[in-house]
Protein backbone atom coordinates (compact mmCIF):
# COMPACT_ATOMS: atom_id res chain seq x y z
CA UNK A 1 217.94 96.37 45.86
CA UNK A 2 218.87 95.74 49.52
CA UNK A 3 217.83 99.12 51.39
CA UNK A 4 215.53 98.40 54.01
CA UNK A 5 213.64 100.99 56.23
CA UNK A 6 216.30 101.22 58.71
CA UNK A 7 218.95 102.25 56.14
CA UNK A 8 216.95 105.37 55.29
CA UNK A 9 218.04 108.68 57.80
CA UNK A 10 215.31 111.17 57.15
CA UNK A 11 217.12 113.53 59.52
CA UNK A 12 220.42 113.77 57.57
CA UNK A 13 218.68 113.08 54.45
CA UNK A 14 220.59 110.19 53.88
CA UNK A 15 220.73 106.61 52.52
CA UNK A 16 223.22 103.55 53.53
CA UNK A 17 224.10 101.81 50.49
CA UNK A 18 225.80 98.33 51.04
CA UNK A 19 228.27 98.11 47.68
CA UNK A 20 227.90 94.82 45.75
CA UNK A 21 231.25 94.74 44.28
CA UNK A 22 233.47 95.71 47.23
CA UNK A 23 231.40 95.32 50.14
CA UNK A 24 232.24 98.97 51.04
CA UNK A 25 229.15 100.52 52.82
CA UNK A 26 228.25 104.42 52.22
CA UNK A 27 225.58 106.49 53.56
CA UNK A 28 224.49 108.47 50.15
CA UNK A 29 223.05 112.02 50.27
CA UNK A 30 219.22 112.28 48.80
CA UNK A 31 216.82 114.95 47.51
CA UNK A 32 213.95 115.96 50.12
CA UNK A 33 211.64 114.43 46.74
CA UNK A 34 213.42 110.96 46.94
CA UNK A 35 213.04 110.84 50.87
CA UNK A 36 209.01 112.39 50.64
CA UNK A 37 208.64 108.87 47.91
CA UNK A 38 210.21 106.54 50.16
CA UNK A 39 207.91 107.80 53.16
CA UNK A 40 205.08 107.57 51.04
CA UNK A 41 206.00 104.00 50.26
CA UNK A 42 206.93 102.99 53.77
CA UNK A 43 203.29 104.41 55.02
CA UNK A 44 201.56 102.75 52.00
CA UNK A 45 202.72 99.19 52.80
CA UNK A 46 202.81 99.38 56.04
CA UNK A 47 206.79 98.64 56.24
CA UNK A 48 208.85 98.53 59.13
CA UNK A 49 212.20 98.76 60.37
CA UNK A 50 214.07 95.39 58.57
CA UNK A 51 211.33 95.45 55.89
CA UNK A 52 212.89 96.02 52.41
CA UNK A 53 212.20 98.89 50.45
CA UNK A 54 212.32 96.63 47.19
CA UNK A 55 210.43 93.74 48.22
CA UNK A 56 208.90 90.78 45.73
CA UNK A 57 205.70 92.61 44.84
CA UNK A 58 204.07 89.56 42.87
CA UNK A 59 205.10 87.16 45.67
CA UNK A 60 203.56 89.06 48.16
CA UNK A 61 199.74 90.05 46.05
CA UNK A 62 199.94 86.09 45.83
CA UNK A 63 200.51 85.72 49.44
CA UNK A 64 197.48 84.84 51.38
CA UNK A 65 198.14 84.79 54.99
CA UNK A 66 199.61 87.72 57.04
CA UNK A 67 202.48 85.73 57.86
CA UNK A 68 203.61 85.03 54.57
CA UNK A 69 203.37 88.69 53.74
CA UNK A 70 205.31 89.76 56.42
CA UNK A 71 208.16 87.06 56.00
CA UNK A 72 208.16 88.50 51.74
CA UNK A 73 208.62 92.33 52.99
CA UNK A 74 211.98 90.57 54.91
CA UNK A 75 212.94 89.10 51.28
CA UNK A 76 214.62 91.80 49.07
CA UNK A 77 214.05 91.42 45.29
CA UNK A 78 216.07 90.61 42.73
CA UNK A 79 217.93 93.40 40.11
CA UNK A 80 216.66 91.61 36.87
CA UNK A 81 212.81 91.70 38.12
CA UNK A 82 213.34 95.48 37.93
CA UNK A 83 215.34 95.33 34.88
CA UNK A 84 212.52 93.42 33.10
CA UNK A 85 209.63 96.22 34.69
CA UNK A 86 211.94 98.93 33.76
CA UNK A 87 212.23 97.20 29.96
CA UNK A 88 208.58 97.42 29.08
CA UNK A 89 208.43 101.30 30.57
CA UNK A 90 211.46 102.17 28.24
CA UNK A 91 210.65 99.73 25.48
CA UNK A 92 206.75 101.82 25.14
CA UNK A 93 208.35 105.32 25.50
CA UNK A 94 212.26 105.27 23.79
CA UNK A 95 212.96 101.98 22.12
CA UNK A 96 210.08 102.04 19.77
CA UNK A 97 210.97 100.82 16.41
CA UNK A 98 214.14 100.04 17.49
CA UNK A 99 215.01 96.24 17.77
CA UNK A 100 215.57 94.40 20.40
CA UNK A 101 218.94 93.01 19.51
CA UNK A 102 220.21 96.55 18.91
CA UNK A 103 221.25 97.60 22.01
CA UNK A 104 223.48 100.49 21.23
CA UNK A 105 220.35 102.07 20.90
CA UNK A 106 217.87 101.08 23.30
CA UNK A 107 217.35 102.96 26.76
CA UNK A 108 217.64 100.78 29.37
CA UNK A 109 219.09 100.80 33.46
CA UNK A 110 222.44 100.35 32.23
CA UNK A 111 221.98 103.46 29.99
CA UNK A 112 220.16 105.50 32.91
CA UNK A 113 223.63 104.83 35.04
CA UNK A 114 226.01 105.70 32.61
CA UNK A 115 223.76 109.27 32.27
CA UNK A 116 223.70 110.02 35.49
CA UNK A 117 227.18 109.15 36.43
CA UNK A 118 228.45 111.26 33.10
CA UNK A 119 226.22 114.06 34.53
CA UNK A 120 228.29 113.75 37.87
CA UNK A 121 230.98 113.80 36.09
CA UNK A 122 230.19 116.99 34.19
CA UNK A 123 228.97 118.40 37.68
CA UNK A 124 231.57 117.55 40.03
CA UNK A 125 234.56 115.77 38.46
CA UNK A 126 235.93 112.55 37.59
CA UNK A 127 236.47 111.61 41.03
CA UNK A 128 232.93 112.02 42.39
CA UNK A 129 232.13 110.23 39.18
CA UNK A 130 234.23 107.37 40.82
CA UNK A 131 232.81 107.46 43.62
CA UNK A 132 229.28 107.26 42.82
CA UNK A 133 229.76 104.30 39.98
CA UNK A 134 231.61 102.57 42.72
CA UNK A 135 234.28 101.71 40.80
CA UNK A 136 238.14 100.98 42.02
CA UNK A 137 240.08 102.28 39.28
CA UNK A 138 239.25 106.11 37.50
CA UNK A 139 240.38 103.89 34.30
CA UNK A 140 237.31 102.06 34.90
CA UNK A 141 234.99 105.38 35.45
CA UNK A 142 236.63 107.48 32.28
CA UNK A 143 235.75 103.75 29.78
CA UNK A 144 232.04 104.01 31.72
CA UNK A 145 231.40 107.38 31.25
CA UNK A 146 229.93 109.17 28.06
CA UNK A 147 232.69 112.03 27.96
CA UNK A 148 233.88 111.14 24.28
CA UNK A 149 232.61 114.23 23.20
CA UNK A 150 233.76 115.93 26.38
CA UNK A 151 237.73 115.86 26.06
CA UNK A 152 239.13 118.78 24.57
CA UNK A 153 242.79 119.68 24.19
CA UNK A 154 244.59 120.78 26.85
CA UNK A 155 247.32 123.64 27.21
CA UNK A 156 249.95 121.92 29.88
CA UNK A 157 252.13 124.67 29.05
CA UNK A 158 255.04 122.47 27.26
């Protein structure tokens, strides 16, 4: 949620991500369609270099003065204002008739991470997996990870 303009490298097609849970900082690799979005975004509000990409959209449609605009596209937003957007998008297409307490059920950002790290996983390996969840312990990644289905027995050769 904090990725302003300047973290975004269009040249090496890459993104700096500050980590929230270790402070570790990482410039992640992203698709030519991710980078063509954020330019597209960037032109359409007019950002700049410390602008955030994320920035309190209802804060600044209330704003009325230039100033306060430009001093909302230096605020980043907060996860759970996403998480709630994201909620009525998933609620309308996957968690239909499914209730709202039952939430080994329901789609939601939490799911969409654990997909697309097991699909890293599947793709590259448990370390990448890791690595991309952000996680200090593979213990960590393999309780994360959807992969229940995934283990087979192995032949160690004892």
């Amino acid at each position: 949620m904090t990725i302003q303009v300047k973290h975004i490298n269009f040249e090496n097609k890459t993104v700096h991500i500050r980590a929230m849970k270790q402070g570790k900082s990482y410039d992640a690799r992203v698709s030519d369609e991710l980078l063509d979005m954020f330019k597209e975004w960037i032109s359409k509000h007019t950002l700049v270099h410390d602008n955030y990409i994320f920035f309190p959209m209802q804060l600044y449609k209330r704003a009325i003065t230039e100033e306060e605009k430009m001093a909302i596209k230096n605020t980043h937003t907060r996860y759970q204002g996403y998480a709630e957007h994201f909620r009525t998008i998933f609620d309308k297409h996957f968690n239909q008739n499914i209730g709202t307490y039952d939430h080994a059920y329901r789609v939601t950002v939490y799911t969409m991470r654990r997909t697309a790290a097991t699909k890293v996983y599947k793709k590259f390996g448990i370390v990448h997996a890791k690595r991309f969840l952000n996680h200090t312990e593979i213990d960590t990644t393999m309780k994360y990870l959807n992969i229940d289905d995934d283990m087979e027995v192995i032949d160690y050769g004892l």
